[in-house]
Protein backbone atom coordinates (compact mmCIF):
# COMPACT_ATOMS: atom_id res chain seq x y z
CA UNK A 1 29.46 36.39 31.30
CA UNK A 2 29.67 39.55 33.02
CA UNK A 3 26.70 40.90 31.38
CA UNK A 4 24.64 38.55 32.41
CA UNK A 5 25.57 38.68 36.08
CA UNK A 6 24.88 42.61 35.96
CA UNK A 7 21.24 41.64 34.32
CA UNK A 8 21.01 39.43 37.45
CA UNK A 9 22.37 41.50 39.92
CA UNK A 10 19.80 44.79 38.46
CA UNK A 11 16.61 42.22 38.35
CA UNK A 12 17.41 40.96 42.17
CA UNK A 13 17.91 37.59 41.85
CA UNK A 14 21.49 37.25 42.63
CA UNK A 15 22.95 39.51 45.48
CA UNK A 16 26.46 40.83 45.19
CA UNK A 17 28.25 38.16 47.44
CA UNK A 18 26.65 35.55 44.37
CA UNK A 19 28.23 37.51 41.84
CA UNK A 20 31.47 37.50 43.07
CA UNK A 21 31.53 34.19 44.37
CA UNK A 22 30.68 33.19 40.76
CA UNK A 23 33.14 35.41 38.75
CA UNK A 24 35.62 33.98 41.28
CA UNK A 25 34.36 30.11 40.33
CA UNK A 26 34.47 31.10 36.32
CA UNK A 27 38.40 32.79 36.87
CA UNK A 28 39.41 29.20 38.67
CA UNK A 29 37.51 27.16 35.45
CA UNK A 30 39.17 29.38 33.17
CA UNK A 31 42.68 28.90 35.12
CA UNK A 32 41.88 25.18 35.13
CA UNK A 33 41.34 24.67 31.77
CA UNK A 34 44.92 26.16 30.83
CA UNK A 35 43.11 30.12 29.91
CA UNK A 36 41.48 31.14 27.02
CA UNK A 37 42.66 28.91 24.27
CA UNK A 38 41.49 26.02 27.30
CA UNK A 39 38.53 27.51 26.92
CA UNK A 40 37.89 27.40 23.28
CA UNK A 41 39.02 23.73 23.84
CA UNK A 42 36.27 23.16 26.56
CA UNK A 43 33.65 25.28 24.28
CA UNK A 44 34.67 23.12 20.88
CA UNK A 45 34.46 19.86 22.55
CA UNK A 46 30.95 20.83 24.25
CA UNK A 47 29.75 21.81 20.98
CA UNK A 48 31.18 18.51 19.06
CA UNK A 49 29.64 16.42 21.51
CA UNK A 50 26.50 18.54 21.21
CA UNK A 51 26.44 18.11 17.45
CA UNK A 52 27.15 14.22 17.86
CA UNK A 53 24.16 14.00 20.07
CA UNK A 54 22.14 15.64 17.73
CA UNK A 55 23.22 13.66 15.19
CA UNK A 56 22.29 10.30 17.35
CA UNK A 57 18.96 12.01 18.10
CA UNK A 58 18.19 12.36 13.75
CA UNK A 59 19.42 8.76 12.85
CA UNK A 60 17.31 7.06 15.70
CA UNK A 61 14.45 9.61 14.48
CA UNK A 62 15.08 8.27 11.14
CA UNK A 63 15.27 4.64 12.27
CA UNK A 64 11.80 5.57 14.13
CA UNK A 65 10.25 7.18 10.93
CA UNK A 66 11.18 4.20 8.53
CA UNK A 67 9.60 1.74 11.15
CA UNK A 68 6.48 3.73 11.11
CA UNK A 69 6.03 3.45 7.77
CA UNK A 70 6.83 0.34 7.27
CA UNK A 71 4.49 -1.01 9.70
CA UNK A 72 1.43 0.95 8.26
CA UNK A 73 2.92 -0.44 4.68
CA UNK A 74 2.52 -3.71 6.30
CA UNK A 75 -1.39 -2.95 7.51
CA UNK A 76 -2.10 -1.58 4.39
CA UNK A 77 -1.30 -4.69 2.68
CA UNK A 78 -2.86 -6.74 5.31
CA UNK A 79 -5.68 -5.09 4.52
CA UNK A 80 -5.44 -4.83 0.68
CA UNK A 81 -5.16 -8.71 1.13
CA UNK A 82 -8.88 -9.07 3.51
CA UNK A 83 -10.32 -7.22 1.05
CA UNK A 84 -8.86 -9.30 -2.14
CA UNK A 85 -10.01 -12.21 -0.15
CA UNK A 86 -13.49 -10.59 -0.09
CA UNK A 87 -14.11 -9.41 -3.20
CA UNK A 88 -12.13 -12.14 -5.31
CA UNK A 89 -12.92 -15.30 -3.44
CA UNK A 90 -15.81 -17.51 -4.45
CA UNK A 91 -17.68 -20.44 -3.75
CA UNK A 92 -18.27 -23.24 -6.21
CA UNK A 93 -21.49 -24.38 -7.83
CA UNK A 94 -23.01 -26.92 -6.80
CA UNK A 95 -24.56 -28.54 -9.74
CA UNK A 96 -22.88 -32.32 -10.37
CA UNK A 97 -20.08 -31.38 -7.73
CA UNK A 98 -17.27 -33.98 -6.63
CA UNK A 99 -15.88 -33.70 -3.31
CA UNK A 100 -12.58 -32.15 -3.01
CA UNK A 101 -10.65 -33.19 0.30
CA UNK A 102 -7.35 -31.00 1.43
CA UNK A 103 -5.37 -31.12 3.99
CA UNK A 104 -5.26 -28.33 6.76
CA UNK A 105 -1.77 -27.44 8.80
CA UNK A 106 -3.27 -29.26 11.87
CA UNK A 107 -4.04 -32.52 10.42
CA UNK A 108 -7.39 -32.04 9.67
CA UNK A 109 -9.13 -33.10 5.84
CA UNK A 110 -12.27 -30.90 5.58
CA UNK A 111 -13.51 -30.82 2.11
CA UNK A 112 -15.70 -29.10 -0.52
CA UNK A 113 -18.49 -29.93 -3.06
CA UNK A 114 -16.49 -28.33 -6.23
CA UNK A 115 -17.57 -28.68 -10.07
CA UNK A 116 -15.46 -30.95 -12.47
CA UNK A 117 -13.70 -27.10 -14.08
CA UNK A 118 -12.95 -26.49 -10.81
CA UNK A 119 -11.80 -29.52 -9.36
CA UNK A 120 -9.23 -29.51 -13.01
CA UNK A 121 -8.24 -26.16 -11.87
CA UNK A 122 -7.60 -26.86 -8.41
CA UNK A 123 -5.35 -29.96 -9.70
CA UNK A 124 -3.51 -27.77 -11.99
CA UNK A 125 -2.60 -25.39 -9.19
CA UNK A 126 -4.74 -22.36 -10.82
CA UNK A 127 -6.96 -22.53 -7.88
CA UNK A 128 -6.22 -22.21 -3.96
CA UNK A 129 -8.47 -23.00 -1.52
CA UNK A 130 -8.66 -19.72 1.23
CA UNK A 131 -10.30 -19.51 4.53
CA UNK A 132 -12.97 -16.58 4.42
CA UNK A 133 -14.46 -17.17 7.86
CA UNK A 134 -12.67 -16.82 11.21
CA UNK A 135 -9.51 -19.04 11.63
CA UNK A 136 -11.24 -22.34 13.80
CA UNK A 137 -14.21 -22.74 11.21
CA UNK A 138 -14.68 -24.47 8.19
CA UNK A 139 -15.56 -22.19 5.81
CA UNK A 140 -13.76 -21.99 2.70
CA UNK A 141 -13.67 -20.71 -0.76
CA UNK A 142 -11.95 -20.73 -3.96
CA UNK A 143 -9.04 -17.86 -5.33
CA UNK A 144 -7.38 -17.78 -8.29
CA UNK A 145 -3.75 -19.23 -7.62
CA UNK A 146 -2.23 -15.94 -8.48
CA UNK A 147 -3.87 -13.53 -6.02
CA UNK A 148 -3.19 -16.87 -3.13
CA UNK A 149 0.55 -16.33 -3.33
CA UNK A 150 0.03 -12.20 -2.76
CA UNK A 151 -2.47 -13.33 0.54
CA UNK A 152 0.04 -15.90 1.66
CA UNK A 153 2.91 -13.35 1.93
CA UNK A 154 1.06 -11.30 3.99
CA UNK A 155 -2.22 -13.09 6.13
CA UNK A 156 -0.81 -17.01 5.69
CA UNK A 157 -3.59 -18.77 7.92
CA UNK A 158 -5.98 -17.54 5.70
CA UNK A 159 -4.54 -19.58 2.33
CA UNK A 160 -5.50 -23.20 3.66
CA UNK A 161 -4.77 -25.59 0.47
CA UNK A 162 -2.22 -25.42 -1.05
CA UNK A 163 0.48 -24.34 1.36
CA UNK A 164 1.69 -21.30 -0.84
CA UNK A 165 5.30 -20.48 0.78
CA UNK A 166 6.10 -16.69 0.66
CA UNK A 167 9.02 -16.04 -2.08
C-alpha cells in the first residue's frame, strides 16, 4: 500500500497530511481486524464473496442465454409452422362437392364445399381443416392430419376443425 501512496504523493494528487492520515486509517483496520492473519481473513472472505458473485453473475447469464434461445427456437418454429401452413395447405375441388360444416371454438358452424375423397378423409381424421387467412375471417383450407398436430403445438388458432390438443 505504501507504494501506491508514494505514486500518489510524486504525481500530486494526494498531499502529505493525506498520506499519513491514510497509513494511520490502514494501521487502525489492520489493528481492528486482529493484524495480519485478520487481514488475510478480511482479504479471503472479500475474495470468496467476490467469486460467489461471479458465480451468481454466470448462472443468471446462463439462465439468460438458454431463454434466448429458446425463444428464437420457439419463432423459428412459429414460423416453420406459417410457412407449412402455406405451402402444404389446400383448397378442395369443387366439382360434385358436399358441404362440410365444423364447428369453430366460438360457437360458430362455417362450412366448406369439399369432394366426396375429401369429405372420407376429413371423417377419418386424415384431414384438418386450418385457418389460412387472418384469425376473424372465414377462410379455410385443408392439411393433412399429420402436419395439423405439428401447427397446433405451436400457432393453435390457426388449426380450426378438429381441435388437435398439443401432446
Amino acid at each position: 500500500m505504501g507504494d501506491l501512496r508514494d505514486q500518489l504523493k510524486k504525481a500530486k494528487l494526494i498531499s502529505n497530511k493525506d498520506a499519513k492520515r491514510l497509513a494511520h486509517e490502514e494501521r487502525l483496520e489492520r489493528s481492528r481486524l486482529g493484524g495480519n492473519q485478520g487481514v488475510e481473513k478480511a482479504r479471503e472472505d472479500r475474495a470468496q464473496e467476490l467469486q460467489r458473485l461471479q458465480s451468481d453473475r454466470r448462472t443468471a447469464d446462463r439462465e439468460n442465454e438458454a431463454t434466448r434461445r429458446q425463444r428464437i427456437e420457439e419463432n423459428a418454429e412459429r414460423a416453420a409452422c406459417a410457412e407449412l401452413v402455406r405451402r402444404e395447405s389446400f383448397r378442395p375441388k369443387r366439382g360434385g362437392a358436399t358441404r362440410w360444416f365444423f364447428q369453430l371454438q366460438d360457437g360458430r358452424l362455417p362450412w366448406m364445399e369439399v369432394p366426396a375423397v375429401d369429405r372420407l378423409r376429413l371423417a377419418e381424421g386424415a384431414l384438418c381443416v386450418v385457418r389460412v387467412g387472418p384469425a376473424d375471417t372465414h377462410d379455410y383450407a385443408l392439411i393433412d392430419a399429420s402436419h395439423a398436430r405439428r401447427i397446433a403445438a405451436v400457432l393453435p388458432e390457426t388449426v380450426v376443425w378438429p381441435v388437435v390438443k398439443s401432446d
